[in-house]
N, C-alpha and C. Protein backbone atom coordinates (compact mmCIF):
# COMPACT_ATOMS: atom_id res chain seq x y z
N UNK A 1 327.50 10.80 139.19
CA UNK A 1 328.85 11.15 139.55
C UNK A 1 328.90 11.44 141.04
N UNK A 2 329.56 10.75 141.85
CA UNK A 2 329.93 11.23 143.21
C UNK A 2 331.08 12.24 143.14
N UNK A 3 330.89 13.43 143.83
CA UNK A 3 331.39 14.47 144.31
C UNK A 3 331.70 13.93 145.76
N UNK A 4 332.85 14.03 146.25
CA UNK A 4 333.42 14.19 147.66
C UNK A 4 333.95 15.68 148.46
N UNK A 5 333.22 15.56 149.40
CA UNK A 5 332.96 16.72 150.09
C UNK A 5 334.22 16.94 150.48
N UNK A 6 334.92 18.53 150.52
CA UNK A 6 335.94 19.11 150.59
C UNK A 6 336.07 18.44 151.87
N UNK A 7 337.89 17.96 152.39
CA UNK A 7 337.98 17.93 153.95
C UNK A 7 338.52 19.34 154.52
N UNK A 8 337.66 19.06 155.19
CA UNK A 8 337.90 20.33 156.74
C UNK A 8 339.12 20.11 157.36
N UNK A 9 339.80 21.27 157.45
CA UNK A 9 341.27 21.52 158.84
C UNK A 9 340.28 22.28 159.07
N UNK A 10 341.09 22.19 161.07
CA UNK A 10 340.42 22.81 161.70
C UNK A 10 340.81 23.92 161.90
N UNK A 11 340.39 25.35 161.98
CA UNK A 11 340.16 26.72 162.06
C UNK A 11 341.44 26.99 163.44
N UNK A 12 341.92 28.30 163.36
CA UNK A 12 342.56 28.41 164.58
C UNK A 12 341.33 28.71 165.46
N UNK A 13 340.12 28.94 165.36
CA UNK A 13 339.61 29.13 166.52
C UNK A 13 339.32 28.22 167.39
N UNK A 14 339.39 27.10 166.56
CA UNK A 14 339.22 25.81 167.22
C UNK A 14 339.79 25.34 168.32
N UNK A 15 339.90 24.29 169.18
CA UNK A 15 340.39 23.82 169.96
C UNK A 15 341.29 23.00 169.55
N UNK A 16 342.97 23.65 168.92
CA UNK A 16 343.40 22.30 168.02
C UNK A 16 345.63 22.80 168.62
N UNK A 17 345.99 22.23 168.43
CA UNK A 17 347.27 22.41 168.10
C UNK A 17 347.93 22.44 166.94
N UNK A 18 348.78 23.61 166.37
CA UNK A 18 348.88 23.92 165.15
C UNK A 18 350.69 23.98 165.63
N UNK A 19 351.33 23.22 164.20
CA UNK A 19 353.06 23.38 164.51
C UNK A 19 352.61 24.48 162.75
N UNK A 20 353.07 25.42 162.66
CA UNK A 20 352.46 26.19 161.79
C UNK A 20 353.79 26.69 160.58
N UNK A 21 353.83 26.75 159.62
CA UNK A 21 354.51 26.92 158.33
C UNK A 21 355.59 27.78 158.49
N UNK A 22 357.15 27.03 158.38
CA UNK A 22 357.82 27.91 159.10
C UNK A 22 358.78 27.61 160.22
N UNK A 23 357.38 26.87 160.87
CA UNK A 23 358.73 26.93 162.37
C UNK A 23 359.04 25.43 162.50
N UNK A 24 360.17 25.02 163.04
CA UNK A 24 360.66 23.93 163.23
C UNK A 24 360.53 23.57 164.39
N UNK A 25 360.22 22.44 165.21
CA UNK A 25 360.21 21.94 166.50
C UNK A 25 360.86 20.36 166.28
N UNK A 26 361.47 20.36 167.56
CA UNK A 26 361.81 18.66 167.62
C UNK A 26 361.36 18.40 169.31
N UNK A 27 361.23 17.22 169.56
CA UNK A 27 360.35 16.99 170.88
C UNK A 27 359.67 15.86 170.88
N UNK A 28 358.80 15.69 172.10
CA UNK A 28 357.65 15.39 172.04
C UNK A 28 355.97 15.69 172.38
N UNK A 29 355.30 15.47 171.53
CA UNK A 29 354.06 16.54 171.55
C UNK A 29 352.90 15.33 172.00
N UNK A 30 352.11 16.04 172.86
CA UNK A 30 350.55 15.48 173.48
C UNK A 30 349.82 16.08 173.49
N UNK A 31 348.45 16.11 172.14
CA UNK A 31 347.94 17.04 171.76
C UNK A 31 346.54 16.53 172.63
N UNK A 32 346.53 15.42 173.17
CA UNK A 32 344.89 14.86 174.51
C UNK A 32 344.35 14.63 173.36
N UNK A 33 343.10 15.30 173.48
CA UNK A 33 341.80 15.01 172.63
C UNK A 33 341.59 15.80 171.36
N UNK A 34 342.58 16.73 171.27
CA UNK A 34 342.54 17.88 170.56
C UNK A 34 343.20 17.47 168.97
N UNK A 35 342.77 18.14 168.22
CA UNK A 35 343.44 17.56 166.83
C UNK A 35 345.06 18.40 167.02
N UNK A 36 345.99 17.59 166.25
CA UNK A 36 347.43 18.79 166.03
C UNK A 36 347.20 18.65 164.59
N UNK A 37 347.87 19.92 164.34
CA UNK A 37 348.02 20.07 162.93
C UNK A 37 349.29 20.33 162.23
N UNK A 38 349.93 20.29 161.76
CA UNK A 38 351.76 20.04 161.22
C UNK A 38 351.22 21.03 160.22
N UNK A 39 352.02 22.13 159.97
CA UNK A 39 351.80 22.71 158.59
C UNK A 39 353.70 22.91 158.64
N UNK A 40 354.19 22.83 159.45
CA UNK A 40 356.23 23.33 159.57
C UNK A 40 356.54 21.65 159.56
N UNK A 41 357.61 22.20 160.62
CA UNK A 41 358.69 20.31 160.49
C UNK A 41 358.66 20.24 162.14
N UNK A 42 358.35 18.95 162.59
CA UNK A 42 358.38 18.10 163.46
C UNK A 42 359.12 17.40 163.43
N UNK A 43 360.25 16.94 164.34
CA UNK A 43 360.78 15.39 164.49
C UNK A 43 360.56 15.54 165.96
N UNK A 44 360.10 14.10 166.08
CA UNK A 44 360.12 13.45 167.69
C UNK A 44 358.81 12.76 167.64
N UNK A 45 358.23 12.32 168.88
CA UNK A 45 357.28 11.65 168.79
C UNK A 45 355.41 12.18 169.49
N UNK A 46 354.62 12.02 168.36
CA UNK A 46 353.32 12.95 168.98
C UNK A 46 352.39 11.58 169.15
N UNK A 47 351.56 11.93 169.65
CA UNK A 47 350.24 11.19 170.39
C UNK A 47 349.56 11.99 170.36
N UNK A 48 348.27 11.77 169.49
CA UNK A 48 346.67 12.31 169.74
C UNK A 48 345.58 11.72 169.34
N UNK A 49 344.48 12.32 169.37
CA UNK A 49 343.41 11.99 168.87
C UNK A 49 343.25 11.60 167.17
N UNK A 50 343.60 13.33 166.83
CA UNK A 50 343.78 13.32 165.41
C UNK A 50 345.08 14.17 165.10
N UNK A 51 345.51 13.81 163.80
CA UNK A 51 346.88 14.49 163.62
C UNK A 51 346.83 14.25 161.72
N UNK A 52 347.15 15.57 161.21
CA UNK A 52 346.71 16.49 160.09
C UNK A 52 347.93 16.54 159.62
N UNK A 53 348.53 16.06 158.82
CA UNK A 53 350.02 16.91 158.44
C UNK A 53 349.77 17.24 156.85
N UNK A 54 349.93 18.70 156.66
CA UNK A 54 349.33 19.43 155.75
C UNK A 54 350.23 19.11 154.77
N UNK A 55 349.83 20.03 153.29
CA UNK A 55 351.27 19.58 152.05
C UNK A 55 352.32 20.22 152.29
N UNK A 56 352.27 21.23 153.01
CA UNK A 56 353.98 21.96 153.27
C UNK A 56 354.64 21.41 155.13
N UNK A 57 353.70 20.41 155.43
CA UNK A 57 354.39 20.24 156.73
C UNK A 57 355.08 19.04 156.56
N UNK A 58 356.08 18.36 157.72
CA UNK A 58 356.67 17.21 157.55
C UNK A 58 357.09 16.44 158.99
N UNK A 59 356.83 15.24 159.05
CA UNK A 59 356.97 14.71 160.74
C UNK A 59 357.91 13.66 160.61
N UNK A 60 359.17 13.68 161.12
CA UNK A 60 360.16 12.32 161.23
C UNK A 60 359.85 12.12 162.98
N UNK A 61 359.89 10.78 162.97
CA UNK A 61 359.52 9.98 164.23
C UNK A 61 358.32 9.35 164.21
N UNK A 62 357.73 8.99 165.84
CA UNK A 62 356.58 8.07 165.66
C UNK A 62 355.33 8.83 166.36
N UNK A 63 354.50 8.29 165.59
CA UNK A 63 352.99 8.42 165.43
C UNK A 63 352.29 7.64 166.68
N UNK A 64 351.68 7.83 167.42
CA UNK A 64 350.33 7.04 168.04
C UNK A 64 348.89 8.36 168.65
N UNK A 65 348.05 7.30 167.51
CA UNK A 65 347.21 8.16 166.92
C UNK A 65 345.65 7.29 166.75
N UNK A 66 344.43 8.27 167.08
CA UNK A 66 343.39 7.06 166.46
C UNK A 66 342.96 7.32 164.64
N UNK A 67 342.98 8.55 164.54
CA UNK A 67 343.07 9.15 162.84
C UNK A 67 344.47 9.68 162.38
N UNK A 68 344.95 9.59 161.38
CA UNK A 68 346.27 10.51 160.76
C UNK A 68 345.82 10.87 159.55
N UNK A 69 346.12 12.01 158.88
CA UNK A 69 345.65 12.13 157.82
C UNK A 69 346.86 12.84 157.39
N UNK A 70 347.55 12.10 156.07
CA UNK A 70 349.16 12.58 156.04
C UNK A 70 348.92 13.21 153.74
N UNK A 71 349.23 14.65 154.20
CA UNK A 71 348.98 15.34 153.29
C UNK A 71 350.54 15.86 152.21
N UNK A 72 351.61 15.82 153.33
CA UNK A 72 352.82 16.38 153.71
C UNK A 72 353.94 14.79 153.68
N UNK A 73 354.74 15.09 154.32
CA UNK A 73 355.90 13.91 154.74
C UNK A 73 355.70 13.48 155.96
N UNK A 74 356.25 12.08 155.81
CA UNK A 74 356.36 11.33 156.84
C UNK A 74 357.43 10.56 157.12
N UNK A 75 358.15 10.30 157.96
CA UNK A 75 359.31 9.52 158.13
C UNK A 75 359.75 8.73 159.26
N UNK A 76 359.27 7.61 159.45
CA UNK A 76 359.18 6.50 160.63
C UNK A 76 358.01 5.45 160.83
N UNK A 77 357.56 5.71 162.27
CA UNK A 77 356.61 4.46 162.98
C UNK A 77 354.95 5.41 163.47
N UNK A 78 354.12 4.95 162.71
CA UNK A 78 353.00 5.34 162.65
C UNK A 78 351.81 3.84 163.43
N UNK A 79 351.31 3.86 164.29
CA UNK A 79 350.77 3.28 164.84
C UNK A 79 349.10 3.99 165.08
N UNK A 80 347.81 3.84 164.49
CA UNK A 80 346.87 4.33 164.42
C UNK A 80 345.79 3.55 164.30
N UNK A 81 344.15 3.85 164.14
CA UNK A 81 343.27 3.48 164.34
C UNK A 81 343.18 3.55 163.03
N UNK A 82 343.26 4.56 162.16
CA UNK A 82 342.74 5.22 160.58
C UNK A 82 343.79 6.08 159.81
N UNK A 83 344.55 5.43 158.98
CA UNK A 83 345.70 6.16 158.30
C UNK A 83 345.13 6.50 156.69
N UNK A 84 344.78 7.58 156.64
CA UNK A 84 344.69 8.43 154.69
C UNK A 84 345.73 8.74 154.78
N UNK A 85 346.31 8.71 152.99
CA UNK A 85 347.57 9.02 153.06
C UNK A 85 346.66 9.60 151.44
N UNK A 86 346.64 11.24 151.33
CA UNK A 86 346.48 12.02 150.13
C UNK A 86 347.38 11.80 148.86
N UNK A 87 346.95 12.30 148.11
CA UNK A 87 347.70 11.60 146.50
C UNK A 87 348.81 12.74 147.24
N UNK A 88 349.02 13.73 147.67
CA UNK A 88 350.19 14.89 147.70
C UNK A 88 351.35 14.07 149.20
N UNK A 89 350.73 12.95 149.72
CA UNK A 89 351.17 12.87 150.66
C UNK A 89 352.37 11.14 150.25
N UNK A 90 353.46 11.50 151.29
CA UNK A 90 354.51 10.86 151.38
C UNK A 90 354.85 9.96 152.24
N UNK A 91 354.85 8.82 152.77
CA UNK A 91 354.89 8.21 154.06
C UNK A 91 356.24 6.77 153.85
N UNK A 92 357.30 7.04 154.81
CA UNK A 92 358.31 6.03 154.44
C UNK A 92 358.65 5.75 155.73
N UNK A 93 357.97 4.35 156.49
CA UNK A 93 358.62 3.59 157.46
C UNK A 93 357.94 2.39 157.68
N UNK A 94 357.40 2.47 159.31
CA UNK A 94 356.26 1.46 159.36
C UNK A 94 354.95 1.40 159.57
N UNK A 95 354.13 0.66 159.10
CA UNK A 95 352.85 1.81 159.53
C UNK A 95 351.96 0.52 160.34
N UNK A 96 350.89 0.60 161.10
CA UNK A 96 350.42 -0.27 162.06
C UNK A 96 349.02 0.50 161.83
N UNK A 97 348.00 0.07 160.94
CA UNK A 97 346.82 0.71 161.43
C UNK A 97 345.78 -0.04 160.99
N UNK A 98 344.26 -0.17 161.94
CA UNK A 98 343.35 -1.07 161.45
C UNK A 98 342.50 -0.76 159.94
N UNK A 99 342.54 1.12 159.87
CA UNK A 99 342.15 1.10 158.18
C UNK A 99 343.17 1.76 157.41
N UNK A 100 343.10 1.64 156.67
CA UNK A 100 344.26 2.51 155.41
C UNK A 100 343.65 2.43 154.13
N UNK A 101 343.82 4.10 153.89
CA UNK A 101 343.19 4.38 152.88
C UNK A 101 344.03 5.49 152.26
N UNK A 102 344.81 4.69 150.78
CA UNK A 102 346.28 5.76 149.67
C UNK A 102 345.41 6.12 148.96
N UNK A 103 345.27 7.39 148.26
CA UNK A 103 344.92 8.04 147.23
C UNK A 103 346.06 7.44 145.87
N UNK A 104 345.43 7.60 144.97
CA UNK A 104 346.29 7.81 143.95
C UNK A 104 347.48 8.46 143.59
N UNK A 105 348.42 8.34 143.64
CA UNK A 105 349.57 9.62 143.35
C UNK A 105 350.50 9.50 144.93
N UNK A 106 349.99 9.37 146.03
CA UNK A 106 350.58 9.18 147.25
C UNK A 106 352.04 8.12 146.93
N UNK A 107 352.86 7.87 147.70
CA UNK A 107 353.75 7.23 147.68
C UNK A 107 353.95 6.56 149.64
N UNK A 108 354.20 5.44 149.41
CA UNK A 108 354.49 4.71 150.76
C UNK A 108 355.24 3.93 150.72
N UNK A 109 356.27 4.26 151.23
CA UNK A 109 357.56 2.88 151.16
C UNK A 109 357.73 2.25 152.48
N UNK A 110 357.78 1.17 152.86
CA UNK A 110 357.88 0.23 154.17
C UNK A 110 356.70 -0.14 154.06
N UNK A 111 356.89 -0.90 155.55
CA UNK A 111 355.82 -2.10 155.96
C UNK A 111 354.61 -1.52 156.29
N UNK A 112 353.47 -2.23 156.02
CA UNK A 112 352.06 -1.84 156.45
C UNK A 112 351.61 -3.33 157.28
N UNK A 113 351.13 -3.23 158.52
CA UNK A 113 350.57 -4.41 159.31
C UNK A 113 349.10 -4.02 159.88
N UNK A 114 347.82 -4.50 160.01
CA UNK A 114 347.23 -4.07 160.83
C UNK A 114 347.26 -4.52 162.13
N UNK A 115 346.85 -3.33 162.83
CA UNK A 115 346.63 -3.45 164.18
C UNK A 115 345.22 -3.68 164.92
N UNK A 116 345.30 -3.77 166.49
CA UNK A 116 344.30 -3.97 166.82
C UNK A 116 343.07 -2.72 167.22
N UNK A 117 342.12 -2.24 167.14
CA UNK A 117 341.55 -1.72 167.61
C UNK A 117 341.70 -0.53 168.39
N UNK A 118 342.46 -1.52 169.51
CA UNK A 118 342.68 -0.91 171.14
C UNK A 118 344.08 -0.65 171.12
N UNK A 119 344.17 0.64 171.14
CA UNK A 119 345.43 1.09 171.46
C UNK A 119 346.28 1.14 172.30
């Protein structure tokens, strides 16, 4: 039997950006190298490294990203290197990424294309 190892969020001690349970932001966010983490509501458009959107968080707008890992909602243009989308997780627009990987139970409505590599 394979067991899969719990995934890690990253700690506030970490070096990370957290939109945190609760608060609402609209904008746009540049998290560099640093992971962001969505646990509230986002609309507008983020760019990072990695980007976490937990089961109580939710992001309308677009994505450019090299990992996403969408736990929560999603609503728009996702452009990435590596898109998981969790059985708890929701994703409805377009998505552009070289891997993709749905859990069971997840839901994704719109287009899926891959992309290249190089962002």
């Amino acid at each position: 039997m394979l067991i899969k190892p719990k995934e890690q969020t990253p700690t506030p001690s970490e070096h990370a950006t957290y939109i945190l349970f609760g608060l609402v932001m609209e904008g746009s966010l540049d998290g560099g190298e640093f992971p962001v983490v969505i646990d509230g509501s986002f609309k507008g458009d983020i760019a990072a490294n990695e980007l976490i959107i937990s089961e109580q968080g939710s992001v309308t707008g677009k994505i450019k990203a090299s990992s996403v890992k969408i736990n929560g909602k999603f609503s728009g243009e996702i452009i990435c290197e590596s898109l998981t989308v969790r059985a708890t997780g929701k994703v409805e627009g377009e998505v552009q990424a070289d891997a993709l990987s749905i859990d069971l139970g997840a839901e994704v409505i719109g287009s899926i294309s891959r992309v290249n590599r190089e962002l």
